[in-house]
C-alpha atoms as a PDB file:
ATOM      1  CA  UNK A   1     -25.184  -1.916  26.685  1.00  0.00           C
ATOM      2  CA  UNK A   2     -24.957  -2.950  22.649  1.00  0.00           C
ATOM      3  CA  UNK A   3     -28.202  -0.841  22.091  1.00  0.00           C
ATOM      4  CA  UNK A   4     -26.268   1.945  23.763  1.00  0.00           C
ATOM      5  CA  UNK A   5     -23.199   1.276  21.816  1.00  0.00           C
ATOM      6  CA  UNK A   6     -24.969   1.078  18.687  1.00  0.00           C
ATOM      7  CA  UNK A   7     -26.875   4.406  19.406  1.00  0.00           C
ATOM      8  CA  UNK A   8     -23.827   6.333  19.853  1.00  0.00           C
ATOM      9  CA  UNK A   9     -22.068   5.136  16.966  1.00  0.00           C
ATOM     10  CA  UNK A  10     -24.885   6.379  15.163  1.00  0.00           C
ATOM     11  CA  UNK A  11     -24.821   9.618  16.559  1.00  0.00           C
ATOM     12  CA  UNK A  12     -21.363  10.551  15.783  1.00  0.00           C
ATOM     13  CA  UNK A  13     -21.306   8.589  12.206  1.00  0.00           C
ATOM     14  CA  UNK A  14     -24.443  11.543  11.827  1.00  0.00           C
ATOM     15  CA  UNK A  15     -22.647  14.236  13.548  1.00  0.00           C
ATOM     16  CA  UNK A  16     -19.308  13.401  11.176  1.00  0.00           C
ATOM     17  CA  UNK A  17     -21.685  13.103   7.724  1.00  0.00           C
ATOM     18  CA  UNK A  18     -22.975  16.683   9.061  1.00  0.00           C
ATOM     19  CA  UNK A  19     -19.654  18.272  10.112  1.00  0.00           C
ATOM     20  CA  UNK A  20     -18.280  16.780   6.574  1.00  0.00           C
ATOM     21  CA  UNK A  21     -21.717  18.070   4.892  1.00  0.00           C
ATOM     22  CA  UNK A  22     -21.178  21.547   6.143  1.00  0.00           C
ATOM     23  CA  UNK A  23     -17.065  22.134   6.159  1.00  0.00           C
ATOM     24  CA  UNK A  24     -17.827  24.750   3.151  1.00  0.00           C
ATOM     25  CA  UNK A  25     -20.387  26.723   4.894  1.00  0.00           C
ATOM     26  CA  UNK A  26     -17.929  26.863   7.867  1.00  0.00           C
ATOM     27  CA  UNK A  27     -14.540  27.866   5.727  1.00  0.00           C
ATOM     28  CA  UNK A  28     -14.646  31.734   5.964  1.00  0.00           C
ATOM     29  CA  UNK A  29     -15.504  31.116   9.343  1.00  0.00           C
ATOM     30  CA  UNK A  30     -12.657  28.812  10.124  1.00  0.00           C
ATOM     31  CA  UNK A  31     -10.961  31.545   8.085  1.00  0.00           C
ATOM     32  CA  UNK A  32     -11.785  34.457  10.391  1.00  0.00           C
ATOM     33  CA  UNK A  33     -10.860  32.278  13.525  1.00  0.00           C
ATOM     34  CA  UNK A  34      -7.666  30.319  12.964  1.00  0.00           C
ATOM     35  CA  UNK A  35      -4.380  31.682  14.550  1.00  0.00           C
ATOM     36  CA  UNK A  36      -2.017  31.251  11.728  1.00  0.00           C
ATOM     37  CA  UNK A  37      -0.819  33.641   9.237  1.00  0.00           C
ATOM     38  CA  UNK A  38      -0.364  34.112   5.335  1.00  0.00           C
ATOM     39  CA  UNK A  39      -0.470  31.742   3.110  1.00  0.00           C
ATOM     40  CA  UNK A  40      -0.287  28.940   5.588  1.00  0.00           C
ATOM     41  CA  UNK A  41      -3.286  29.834   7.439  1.00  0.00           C
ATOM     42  CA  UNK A  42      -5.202  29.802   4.003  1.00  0.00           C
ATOM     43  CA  UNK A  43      -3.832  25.993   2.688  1.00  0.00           C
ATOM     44  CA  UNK A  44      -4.674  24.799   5.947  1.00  0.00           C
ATOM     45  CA  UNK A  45      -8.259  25.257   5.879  1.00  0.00           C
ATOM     46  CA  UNK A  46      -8.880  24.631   2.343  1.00  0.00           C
ATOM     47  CA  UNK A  47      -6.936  21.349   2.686  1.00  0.00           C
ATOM     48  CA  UNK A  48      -9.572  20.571   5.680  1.00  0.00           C
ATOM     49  CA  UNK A  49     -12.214  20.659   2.783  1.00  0.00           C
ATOM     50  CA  UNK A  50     -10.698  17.117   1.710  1.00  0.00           C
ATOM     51  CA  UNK A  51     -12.951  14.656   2.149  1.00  0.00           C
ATOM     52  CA  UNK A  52     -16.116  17.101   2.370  1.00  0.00           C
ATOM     53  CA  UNK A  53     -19.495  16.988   0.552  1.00  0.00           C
ATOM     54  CA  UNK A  54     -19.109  19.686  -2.376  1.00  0.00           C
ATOM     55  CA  UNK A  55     -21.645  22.713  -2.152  1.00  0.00           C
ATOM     56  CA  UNK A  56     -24.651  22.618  -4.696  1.00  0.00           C
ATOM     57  CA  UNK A  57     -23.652  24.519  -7.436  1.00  0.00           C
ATOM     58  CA  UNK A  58     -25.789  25.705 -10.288  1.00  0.00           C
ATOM     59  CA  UNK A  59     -23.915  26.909 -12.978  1.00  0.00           C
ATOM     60  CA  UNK A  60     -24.224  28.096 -16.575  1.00  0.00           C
ATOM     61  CA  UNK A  61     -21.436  27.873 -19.438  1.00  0.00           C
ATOM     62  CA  UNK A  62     -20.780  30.377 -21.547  1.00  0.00           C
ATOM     63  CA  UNK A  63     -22.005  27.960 -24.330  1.00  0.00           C
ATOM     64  CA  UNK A  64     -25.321  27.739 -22.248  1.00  0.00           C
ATOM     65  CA  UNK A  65     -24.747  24.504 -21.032  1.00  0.00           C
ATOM     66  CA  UNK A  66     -26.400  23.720 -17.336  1.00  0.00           C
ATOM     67  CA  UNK A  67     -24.296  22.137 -14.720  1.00  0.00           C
ATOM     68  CA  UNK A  68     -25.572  21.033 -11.243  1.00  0.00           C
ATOM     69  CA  UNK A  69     -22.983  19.359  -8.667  1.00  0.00           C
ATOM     70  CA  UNK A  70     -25.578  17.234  -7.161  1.00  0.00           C
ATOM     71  CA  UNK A  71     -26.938  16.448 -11.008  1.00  0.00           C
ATOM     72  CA  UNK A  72     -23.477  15.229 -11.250  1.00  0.00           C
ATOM     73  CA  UNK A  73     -23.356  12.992  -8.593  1.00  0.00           C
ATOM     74  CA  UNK A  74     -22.004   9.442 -10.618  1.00  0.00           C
ATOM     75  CA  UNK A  75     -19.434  11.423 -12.574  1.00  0.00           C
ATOM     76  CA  UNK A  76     -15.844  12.668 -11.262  1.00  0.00           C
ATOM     77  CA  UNK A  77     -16.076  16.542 -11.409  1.00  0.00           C
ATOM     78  CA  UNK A  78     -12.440  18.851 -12.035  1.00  0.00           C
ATOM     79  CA  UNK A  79     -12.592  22.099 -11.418  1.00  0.00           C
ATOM     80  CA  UNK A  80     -10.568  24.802 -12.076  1.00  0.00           C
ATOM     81  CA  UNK A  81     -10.932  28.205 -10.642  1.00  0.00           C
ATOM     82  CA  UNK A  82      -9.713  31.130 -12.889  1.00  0.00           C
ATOM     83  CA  UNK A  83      -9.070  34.962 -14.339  1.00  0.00           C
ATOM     84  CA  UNK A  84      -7.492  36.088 -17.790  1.00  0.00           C
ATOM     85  CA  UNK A  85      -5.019  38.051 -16.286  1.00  0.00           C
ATOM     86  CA  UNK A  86      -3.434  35.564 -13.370  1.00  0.00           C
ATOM     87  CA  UNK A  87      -0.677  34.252 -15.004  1.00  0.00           C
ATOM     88  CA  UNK A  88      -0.172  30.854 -13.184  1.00  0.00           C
ATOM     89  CA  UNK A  89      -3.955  30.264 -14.331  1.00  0.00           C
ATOM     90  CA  UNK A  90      -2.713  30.843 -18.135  1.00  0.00           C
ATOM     91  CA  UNK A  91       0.532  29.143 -17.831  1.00  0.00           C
ATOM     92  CA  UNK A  92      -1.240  26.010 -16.729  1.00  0.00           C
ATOM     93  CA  UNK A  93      -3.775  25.356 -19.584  1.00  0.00           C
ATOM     94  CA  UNK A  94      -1.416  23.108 -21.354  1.00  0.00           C
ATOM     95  CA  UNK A  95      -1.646  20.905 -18.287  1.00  0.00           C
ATOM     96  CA  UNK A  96      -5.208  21.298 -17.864  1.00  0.00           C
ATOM     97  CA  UNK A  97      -6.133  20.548 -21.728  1.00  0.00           C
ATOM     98  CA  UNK A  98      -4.407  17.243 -21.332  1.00  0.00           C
ATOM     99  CA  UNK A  99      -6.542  16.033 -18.546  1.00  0.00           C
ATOM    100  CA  UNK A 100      -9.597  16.957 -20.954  1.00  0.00           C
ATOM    101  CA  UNK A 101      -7.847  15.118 -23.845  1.00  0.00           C
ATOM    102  CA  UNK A 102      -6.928  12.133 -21.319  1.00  0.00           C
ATOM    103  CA  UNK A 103     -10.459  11.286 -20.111  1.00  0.00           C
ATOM    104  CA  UNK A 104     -12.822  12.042 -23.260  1.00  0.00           C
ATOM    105  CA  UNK A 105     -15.449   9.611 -23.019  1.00  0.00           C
ATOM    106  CA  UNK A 106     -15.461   8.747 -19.697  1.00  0.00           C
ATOM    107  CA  UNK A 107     -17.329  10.119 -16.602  1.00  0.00           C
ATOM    108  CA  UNK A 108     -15.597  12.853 -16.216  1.00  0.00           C
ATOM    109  CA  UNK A 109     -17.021  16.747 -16.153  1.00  0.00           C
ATOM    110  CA  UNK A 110     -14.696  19.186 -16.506  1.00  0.00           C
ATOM    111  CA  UNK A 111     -15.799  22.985 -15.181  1.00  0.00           C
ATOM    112  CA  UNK A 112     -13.551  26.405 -15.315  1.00  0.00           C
ATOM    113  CA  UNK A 113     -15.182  29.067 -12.993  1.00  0.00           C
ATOM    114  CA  UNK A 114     -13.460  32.407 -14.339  1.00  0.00           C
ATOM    115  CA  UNK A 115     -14.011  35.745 -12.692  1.00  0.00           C
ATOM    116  CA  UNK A 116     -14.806  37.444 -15.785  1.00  0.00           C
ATOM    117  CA  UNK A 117     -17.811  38.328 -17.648  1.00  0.00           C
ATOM    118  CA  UNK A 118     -19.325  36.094 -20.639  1.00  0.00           C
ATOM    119  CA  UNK A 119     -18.261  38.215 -22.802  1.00  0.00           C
ATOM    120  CA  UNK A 120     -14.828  38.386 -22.007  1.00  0.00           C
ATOM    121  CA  UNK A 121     -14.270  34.563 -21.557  1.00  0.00           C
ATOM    122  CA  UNK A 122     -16.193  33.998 -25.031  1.00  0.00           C
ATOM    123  CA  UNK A 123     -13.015  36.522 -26.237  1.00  0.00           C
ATOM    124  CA  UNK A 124     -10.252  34.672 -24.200  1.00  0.00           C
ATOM    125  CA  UNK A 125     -11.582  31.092 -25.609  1.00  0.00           C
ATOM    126  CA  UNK A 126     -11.223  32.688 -28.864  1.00  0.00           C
ATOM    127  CA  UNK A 127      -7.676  33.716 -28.472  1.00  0.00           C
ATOM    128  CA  UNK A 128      -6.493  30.695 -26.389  1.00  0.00           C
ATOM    129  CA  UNK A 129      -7.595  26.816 -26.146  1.00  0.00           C
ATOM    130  CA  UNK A 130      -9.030  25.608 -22.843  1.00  0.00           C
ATOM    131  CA  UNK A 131     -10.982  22.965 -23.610  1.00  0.00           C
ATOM    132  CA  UNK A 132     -13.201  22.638 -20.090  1.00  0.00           C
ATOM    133  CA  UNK A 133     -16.475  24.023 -19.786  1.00  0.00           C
ATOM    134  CA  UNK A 134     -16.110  27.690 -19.524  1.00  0.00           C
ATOM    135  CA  UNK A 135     -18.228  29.365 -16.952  1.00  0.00           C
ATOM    136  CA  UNK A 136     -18.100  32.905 -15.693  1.00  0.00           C
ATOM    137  CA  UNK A 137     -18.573  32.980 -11.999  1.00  0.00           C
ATOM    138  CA  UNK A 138     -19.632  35.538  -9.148  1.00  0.00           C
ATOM    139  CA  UNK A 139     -18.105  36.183  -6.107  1.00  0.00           C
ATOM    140  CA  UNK A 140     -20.299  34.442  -4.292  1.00  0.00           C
ATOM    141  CA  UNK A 141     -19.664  31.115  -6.147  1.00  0.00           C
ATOM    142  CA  UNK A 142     -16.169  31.649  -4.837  1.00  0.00           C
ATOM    143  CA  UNK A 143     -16.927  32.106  -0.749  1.00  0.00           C
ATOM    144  CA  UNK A 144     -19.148  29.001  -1.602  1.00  0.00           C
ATOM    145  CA  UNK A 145     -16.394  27.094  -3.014  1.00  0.00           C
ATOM    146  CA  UNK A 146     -14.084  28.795  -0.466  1.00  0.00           C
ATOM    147  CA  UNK A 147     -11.602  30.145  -3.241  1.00  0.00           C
ATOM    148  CA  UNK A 148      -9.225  31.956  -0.430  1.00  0.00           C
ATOM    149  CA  UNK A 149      -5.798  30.457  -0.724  1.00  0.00           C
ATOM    150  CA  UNK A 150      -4.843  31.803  -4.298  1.00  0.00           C
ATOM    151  CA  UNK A 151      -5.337  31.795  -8.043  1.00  0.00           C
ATOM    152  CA  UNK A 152      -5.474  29.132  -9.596  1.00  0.00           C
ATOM    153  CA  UNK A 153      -7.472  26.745  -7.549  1.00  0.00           C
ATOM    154  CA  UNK A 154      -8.149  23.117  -9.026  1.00  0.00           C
ATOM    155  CA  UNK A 155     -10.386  20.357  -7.290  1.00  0.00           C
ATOM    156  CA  UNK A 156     -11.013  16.928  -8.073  1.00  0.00           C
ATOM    157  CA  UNK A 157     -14.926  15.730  -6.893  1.00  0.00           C
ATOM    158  CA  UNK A 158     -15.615  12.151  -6.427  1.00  0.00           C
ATOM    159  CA  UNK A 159     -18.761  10.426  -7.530  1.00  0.00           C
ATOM    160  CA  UNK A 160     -20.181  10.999  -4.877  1.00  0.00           C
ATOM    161  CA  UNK A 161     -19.884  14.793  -4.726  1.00  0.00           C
ATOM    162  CA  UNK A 162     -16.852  14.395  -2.245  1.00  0.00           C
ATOM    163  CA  UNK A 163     -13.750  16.589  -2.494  1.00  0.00           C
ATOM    164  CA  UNK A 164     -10.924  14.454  -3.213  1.00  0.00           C
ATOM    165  CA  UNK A 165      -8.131  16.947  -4.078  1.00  0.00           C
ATOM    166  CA  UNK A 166      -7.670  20.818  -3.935  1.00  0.00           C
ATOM    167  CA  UNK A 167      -4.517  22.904  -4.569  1.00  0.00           C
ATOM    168  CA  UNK A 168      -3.761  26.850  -4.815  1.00  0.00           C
ATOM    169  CA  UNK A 169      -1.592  28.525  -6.675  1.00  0.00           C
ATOM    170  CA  UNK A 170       0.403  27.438  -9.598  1.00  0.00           C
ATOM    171  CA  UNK A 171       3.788  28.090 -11.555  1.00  0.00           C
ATOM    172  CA  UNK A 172       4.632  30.658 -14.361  1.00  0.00           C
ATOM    173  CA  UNK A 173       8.198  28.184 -15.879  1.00  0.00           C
ATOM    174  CA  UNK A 174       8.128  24.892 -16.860  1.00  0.00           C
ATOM    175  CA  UNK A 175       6.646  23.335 -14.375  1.00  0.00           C
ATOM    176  CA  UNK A 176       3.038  24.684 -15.624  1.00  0.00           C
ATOM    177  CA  UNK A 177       2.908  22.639 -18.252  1.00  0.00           C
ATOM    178  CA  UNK A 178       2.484  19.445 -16.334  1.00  0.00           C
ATOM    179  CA  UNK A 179       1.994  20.087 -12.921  1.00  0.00           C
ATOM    180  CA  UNK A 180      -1.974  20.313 -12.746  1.00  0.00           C
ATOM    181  CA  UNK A 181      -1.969  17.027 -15.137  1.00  0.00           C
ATOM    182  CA  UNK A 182       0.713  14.845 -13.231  1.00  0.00           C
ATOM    183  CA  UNK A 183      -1.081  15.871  -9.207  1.00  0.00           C
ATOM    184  CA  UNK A 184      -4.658  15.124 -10.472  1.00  0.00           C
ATOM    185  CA  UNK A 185      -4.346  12.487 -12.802  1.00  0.00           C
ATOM    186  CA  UNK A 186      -3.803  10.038 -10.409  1.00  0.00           C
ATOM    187  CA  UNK A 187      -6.709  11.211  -8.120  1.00  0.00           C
ATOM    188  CA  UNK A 188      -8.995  11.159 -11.445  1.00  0.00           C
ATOM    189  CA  UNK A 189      -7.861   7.292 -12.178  1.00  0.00           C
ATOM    190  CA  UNK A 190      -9.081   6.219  -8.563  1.00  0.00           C
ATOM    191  CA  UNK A 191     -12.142   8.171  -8.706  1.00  0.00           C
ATOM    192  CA  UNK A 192     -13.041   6.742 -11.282  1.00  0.00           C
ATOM    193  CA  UNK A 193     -12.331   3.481 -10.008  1.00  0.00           C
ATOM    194  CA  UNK A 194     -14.391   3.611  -6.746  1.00  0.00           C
END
């Protein structure tokens, strides 16, 4: 009976790693099936991503930098999901700069995936500061990263290539300015920790 126990503990601890391995893959999917409606149907399944394994990624700055989730696996990875023209995304860079500022020197990667081409976010970083890693992005690094629920869209990845934190959407007042920085701050500080 403890062999048998022990078995099918094993099972579903390998079932769970490979549901939690595969949530991404399954998001437009989930998407596509779920009952709800508007903007509550689309939070709801990217907040199920919490606690999943992060897609490989293999992405290129606009600086040429390379950037591979699983080469990142031992850092905490932030990123932000962006376009020039979405005004939330703008109105939050003071936020997001901070976070950058905050954590220099320590194991912490920050990535922006815009929508645009090189070219154009090599001329918005030379109108504006954002001081992440800029990276221009195609669609289908979005449906990978299950982008669904609105612009902009900021993670926080464990160590471990785990998604810690997600939110959608952001603010065009006040708010903006510290909203990004005061939600993942904290996550960052016990990321790092673990």
């Amino acid at each position: 009976m403890k062999n048998y126990i022990s078995f099918f503990a094993a099972v579903l601890f390998q079932s769970y790693a490979f549901a939690q391995s595969n949530c991404f893959e399954n998001c437009l999917k989930n998407f596509e099936n779920s009952n709800l409606e508007g903007p509550e149907r689309n939070m709801q399944i990217v907040n199920q991503l919490i606690g999943c394994q992060m897609p490989e990624l293999v992405l290129k700055s606009v600086s040429g930098e390379e950037f591979s989730i699983r080469k990142l696996k031992g850092k905490v990875i932030v990123i932000n999901f962006w376009f020039a023209s979405c005004a939330p995304c703008i109105a939050e860079l003071p936020a997001l700069n901070k976070l950058v500022d905050e954590y220099k020197g320590k194991d912490v990667v920050f990535l922006a995936l815009g929508r645009e081409s090189i070219d154009a976010i090599r001329s918005f970083s030379g109108k504006r500061e954002f001081k992440y890693n800029l990276i221009s992005a195609n669609d289908d690094i979005f449906e990978k990263s299950c982008v669904i629920a609105g612009w902009p869209m900021n993670m926080v990845v464990d160590k471990d290539g785990v998604l810690k934190y997600v939110h959608s959407g952001g603010f065009i007042d006040e708010r903006a300015k510290e909203y990004a920085y005061k939600e993942m701050k904290p996550v960052i500080d016990k990321c790092l920790q673990l």
